[in-house]
C-alpha atoms as a PDB file:
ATOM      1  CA  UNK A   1     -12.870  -7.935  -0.518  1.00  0.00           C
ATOM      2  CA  UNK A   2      -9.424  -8.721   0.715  1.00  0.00           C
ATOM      3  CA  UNK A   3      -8.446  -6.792   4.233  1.00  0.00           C
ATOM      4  CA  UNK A   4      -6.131  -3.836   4.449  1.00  0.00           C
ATOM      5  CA  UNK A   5      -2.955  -4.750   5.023  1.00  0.00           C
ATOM      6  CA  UNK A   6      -1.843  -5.134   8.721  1.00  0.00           C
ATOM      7  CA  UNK A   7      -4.948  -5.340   9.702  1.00  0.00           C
ATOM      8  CA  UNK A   8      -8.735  -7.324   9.808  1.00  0.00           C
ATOM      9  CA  UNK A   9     -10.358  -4.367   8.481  1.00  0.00           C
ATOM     10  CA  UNK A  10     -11.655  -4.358   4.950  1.00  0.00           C
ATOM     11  CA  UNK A  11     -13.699  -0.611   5.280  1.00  0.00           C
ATOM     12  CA  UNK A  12     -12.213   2.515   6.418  1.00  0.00           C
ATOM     13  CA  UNK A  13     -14.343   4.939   7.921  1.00  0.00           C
ATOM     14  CA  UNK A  14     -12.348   7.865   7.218  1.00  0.00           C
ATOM     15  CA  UNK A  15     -11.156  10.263   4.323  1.00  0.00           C
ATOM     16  CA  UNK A  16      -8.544   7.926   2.181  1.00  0.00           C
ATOM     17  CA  UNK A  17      -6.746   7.676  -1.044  1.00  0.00           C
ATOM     18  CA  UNK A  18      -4.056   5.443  -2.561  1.00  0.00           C
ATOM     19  CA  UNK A  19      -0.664   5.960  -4.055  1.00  0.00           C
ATOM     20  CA  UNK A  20       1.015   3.670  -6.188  1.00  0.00           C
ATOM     21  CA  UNK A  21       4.967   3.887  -6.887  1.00  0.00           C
ATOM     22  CA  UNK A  22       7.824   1.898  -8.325  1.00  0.00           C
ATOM     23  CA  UNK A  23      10.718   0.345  -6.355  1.00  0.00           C
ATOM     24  CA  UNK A  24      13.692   2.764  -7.202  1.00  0.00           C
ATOM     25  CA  UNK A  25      16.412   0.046  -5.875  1.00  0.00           C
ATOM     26  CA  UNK A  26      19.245  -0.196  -7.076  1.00  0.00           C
ATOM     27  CA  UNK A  27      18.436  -3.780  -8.351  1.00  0.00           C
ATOM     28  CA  UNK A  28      16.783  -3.393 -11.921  1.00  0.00           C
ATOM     29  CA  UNK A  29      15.454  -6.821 -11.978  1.00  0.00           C
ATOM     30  CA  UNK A  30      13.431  -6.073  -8.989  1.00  0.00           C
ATOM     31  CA  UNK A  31      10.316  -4.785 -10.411  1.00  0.00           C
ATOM     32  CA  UNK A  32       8.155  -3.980  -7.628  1.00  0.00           C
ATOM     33  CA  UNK A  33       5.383  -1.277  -6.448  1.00  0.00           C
ATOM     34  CA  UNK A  34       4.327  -0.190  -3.526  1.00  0.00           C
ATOM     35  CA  UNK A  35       0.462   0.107  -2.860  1.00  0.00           C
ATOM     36  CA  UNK A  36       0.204   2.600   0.213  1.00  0.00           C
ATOM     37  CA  UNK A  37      -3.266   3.984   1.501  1.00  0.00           C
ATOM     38  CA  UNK A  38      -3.181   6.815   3.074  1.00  0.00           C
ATOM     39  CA  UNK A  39      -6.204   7.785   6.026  1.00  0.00           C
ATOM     40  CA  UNK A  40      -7.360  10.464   7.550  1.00  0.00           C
ATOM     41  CA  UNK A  41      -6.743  10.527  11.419  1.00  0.00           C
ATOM     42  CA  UNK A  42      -3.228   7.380  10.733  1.00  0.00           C
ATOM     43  CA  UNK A  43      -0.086   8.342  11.741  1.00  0.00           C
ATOM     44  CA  UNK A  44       1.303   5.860   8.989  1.00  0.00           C
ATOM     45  CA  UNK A  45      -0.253   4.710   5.610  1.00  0.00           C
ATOM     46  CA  UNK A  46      -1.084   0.552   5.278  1.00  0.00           C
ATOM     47  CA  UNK A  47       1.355  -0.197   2.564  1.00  0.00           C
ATOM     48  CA  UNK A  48       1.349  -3.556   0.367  1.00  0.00           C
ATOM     49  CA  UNK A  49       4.006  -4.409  -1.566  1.00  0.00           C
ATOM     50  CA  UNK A  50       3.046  -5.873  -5.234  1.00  0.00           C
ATOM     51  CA  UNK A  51       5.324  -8.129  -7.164  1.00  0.00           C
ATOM     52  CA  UNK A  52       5.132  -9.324 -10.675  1.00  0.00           C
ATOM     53  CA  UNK A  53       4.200 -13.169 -11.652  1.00  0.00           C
END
């Protein structure tokens, strides 16, 4: 199991869920998403960017 990102932790303790969404900028070829887990008690979600192969 690979760690959360920005951190060494690969559990969470705590109330969580995921969001995925699409890169909206302006650059179409750009085809990114944005993996951000959101946690009970965190001030900011851990947030992975994905790119495509």
């Amino acid at each position: 199991m690979l760690p959360f990102p920005g951190t060494q932790r690969r559990l969470l303790a705590a109330r969580n869920w995921l969001s995925l969404e699409p890169d909206l900028a302006w650059d179409t070829s750009r085809k990114r998403m944005w993996a951000n887990w959101h946690v009970e008690g965190e001030m900011e979600p851990f947030t992975k960017v994905i790119h495509p192969q």
